[in-house]
C-alpha atoms as a PDB file:
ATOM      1  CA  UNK A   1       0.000   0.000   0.000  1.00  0.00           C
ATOM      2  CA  UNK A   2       1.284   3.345  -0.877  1.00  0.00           C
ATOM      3  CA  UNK A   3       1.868   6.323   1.678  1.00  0.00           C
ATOM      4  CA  UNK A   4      -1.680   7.913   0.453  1.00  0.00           C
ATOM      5  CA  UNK A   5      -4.528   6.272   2.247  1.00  0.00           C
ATOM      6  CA  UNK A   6      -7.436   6.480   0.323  1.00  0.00           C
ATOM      7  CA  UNK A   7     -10.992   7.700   1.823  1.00  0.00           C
ATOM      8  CA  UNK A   8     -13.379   5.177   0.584  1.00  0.00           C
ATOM      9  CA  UNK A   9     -14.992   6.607  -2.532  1.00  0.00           C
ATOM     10  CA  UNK A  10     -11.927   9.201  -3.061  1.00  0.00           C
ATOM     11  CA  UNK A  11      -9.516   9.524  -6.280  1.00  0.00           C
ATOM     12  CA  UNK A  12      -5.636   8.919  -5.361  1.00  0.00           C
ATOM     13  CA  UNK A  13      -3.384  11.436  -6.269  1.00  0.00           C
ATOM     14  CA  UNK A  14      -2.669   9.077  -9.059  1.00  0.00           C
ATOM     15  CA  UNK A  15      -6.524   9.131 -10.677  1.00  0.00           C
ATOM     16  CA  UNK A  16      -6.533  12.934 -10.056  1.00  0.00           C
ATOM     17  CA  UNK A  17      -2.922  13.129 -11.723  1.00  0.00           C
ATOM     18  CA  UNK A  18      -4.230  11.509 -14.851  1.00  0.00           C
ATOM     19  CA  UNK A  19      -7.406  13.500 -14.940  1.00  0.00           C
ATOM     20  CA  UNK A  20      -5.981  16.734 -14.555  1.00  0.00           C
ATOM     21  CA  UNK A  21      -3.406  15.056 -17.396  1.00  0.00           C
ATOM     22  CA  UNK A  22      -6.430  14.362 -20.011  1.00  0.00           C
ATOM     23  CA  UNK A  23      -8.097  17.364 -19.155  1.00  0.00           C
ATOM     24  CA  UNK A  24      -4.911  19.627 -20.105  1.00  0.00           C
ATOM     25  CA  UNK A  25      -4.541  17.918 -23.029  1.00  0.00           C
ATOM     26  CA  UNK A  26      -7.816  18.377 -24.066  1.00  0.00           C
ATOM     27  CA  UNK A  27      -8.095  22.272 -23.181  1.00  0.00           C
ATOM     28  CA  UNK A  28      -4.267  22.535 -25.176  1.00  0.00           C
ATOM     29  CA  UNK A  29      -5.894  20.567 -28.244  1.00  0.00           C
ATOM     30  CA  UNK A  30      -8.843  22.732 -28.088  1.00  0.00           C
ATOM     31  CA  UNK A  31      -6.596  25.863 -28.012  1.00  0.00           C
ATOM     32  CA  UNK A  32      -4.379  25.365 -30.824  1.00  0.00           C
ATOM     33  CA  UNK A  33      -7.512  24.467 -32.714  1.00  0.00           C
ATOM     34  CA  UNK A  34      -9.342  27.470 -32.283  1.00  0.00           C
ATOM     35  CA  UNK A  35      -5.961  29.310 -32.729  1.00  0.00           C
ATOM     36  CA  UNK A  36      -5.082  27.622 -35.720  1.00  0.00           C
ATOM     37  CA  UNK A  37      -8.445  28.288 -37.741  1.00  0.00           C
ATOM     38  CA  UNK A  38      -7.122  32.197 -36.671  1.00  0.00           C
ATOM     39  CA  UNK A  39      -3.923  31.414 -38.922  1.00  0.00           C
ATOM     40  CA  UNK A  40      -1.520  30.765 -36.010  1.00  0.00           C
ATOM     41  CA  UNK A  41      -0.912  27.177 -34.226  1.00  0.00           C
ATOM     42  CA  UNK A  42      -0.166  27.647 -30.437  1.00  0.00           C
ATOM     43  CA  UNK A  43       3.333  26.214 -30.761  1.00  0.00           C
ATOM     44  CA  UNK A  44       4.299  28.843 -33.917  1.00  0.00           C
ATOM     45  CA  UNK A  45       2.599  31.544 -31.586  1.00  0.00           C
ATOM     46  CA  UNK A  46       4.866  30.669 -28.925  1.00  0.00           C
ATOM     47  CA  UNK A  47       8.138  31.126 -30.787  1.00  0.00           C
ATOM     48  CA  UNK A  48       6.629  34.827 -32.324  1.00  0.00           C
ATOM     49  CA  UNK A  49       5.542  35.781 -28.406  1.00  0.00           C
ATOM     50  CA  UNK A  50       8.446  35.419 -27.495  1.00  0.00           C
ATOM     51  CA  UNK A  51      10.420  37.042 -30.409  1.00  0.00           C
ATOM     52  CA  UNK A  52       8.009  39.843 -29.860  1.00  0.00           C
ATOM     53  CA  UNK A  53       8.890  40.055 -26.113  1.00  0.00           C
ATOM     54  CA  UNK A  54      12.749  39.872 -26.569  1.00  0.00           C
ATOM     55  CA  UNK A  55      13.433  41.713 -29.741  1.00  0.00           C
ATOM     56  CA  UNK A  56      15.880  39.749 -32.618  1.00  0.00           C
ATOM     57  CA  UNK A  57      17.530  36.928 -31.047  1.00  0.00           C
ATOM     58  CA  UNK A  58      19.889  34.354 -32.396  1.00  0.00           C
ATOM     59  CA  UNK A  59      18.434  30.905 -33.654  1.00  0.00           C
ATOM     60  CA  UNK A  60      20.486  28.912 -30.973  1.00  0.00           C
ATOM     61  CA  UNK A  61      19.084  31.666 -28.101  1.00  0.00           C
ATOM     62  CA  UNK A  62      15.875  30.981 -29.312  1.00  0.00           C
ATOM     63  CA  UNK A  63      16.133  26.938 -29.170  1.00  0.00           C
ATOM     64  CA  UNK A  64      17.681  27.596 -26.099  1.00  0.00           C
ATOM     65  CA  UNK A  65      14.749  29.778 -24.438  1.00  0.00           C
ATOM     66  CA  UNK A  66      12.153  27.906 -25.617  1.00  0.00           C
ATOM     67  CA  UNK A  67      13.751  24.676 -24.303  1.00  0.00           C
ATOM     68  CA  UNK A  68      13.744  22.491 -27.874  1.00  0.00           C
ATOM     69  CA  UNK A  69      16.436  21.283 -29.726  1.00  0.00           C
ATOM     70  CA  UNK A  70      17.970  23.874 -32.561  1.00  0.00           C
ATOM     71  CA  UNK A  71      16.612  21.103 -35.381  1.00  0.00           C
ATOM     72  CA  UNK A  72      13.314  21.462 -34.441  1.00  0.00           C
ATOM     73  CA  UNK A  73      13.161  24.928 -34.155  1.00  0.00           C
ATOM     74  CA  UNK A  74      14.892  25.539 -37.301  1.00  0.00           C
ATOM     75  CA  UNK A  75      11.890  23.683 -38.636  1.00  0.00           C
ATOM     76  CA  UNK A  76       9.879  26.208 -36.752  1.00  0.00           C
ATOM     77  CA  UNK A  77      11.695  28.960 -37.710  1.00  0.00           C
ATOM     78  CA  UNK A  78      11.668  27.888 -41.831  1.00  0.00           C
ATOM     79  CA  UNK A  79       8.404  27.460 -42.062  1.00  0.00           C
ATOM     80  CA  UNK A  80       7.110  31.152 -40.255  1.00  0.00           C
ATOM     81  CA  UNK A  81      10.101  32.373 -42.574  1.00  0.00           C
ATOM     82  CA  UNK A  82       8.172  31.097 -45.425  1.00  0.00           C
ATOM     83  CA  UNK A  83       4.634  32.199 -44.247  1.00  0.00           C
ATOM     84  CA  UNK A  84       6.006  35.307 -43.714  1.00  0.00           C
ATOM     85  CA  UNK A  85       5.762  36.143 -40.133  1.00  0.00           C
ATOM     86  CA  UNK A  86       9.445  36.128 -39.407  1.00  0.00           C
ATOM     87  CA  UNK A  87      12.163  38.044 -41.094  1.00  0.00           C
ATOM     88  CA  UNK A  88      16.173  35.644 -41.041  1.00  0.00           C
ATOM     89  CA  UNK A  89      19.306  36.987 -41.368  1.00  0.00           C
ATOM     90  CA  UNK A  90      22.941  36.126 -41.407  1.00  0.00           C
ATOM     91  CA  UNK A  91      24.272  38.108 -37.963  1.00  0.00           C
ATOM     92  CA  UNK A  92      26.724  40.302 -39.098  1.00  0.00           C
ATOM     93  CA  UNK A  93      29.094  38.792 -36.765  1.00  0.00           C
ATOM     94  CA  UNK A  94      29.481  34.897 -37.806  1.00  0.00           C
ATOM     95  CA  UNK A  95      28.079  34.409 -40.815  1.00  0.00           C
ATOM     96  CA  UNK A  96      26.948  30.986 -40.399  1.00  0.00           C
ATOM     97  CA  UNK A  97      24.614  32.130 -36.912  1.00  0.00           C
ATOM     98  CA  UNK A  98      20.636  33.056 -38.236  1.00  0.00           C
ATOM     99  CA  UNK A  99      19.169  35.787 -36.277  1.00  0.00           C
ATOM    100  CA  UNK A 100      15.519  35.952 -36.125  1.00  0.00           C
ATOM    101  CA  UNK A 101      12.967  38.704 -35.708  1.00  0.00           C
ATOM    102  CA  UNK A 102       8.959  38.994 -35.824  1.00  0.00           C
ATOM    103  CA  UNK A 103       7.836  40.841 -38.809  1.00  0.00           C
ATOM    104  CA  UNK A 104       4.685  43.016 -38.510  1.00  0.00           C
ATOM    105  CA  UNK A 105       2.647  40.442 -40.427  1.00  0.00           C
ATOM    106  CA  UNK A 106       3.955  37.573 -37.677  1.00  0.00           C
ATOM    107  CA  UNK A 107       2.882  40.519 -34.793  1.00  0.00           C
ATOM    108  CA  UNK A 108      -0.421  40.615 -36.607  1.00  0.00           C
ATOM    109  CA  UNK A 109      -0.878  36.980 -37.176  1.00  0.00           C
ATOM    110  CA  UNK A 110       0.013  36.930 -33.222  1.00  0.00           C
ATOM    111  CA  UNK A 111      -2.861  39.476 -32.025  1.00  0.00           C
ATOM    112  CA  UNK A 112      -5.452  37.446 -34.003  1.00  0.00           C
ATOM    113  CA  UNK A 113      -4.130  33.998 -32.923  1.00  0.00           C
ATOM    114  CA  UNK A 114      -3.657  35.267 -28.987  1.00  0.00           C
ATOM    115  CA  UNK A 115      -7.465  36.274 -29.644  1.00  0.00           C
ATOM    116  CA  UNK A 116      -8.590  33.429 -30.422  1.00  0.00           C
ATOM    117  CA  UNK A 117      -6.532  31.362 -27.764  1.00  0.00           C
ATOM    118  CA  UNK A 118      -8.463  33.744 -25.159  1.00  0.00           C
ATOM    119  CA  UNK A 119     -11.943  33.472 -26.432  1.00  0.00           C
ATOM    120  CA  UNK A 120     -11.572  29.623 -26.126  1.00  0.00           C
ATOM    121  CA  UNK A 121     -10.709  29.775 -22.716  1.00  0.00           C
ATOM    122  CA  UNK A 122     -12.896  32.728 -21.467  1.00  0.00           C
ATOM    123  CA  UNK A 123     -15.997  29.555 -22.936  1.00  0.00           C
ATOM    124  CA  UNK A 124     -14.033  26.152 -21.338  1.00  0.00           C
ATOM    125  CA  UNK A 125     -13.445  28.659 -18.060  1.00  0.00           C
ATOM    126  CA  UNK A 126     -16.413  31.242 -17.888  1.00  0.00           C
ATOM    127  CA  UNK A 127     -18.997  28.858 -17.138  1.00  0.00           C
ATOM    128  CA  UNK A 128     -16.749  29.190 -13.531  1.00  0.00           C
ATOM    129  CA  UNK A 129     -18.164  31.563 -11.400  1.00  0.00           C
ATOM    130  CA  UNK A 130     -15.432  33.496  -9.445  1.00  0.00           C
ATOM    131  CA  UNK A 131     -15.417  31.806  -6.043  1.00  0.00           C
ATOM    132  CA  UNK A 132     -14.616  28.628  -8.384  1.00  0.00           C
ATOM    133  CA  UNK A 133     -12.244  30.285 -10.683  1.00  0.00           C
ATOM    134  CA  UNK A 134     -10.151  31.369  -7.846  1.00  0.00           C
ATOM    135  CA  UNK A 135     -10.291  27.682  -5.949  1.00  0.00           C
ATOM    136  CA  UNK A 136      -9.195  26.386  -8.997  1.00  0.00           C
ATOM    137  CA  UNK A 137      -6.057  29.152  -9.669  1.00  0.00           C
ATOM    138  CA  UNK A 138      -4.976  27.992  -6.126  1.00  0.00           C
ATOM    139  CA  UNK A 139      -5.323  24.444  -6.782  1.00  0.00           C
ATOM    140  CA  UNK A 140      -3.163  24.567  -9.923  1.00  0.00           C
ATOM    141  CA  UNK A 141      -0.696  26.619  -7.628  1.00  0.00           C
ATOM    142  CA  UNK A 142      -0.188  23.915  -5.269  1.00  0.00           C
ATOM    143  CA  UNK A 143       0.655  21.732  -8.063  1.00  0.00           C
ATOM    144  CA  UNK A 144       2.736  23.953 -10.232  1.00  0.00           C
ATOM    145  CA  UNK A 145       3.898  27.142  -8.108  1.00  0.00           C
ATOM    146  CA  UNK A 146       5.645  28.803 -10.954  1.00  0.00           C
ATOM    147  CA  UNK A 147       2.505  31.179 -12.995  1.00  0.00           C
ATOM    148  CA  UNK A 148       5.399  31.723 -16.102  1.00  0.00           C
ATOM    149  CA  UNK A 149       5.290  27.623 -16.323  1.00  0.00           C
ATOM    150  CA  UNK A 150       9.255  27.806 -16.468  1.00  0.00           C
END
């Protein structure tokens, strides 16, 4: 028997683990949906947030900040490059490092995509009156205490 002693008729921490696992999933997968029929998937809006928060940065800073390997985001990288919403350039430096900046088509594709991201949560969290909304945001805290998800 584990440490946890269950109360008859209670979830373990183990039932509740892989609820709260299948319900993020399926909030995130109904997220990028709604953000992708807005033009922007929730992973490509990630990498333009935070190119719009930190100004150009280097491909390998951005791999780096973003915690994925500098393959994938390369991938990431060529295919906003193509769509337009990033501008790539050889830093003046070293010629074989990429810098990487949002262009103002990627800053508008990210208003309309963050829009869209937020209207799908205000209807999968609304229905929460505050009281509830609040227990919940402390709940979440006990669980994961840091709000940036870092």
């Amino acid at each position: 028997m584990s440490e946890y002693e269950a109360t008859p008729g209670a979830a373990g921490p183990e039932q509740v683990g892989l609820r709260f696992l299948s319900v993020a999933y399926r909030v995130r997968e109904k997220v990028d949906q709604h953000m992708t029929a807005a033009g922007l998937s929730l992973s490509r809006a990630k990498v333009l947030r935070l190119l719009a928060e930190r100004g150009t940065l280097h491909q390998a800073e951005l791999a780096e900040l973003l915690g994925q390997a500098p393959r994938s985001v390369s991938q990431t990288v060529e295919a906003l490059e193509r769509a337009g919403l990033i501008a790539r350039t050889t830093a003046p430096e070293d010629r074989r490092r990429k810098t990487v900046s949002v262009s103002a088509e990627g800053r508008a594709a990210l208003v309309s995509g963050e829009r869209a991201g937020t209207r799908i949560l205000r209807e999968l969290f609304g229905s929460l009156d505050t009281p509830r909304l609040s227990e919940l945001d402390a709940l979440v805290a006990l669980v994961d205490p840091d709000p940036t998800g870092g």
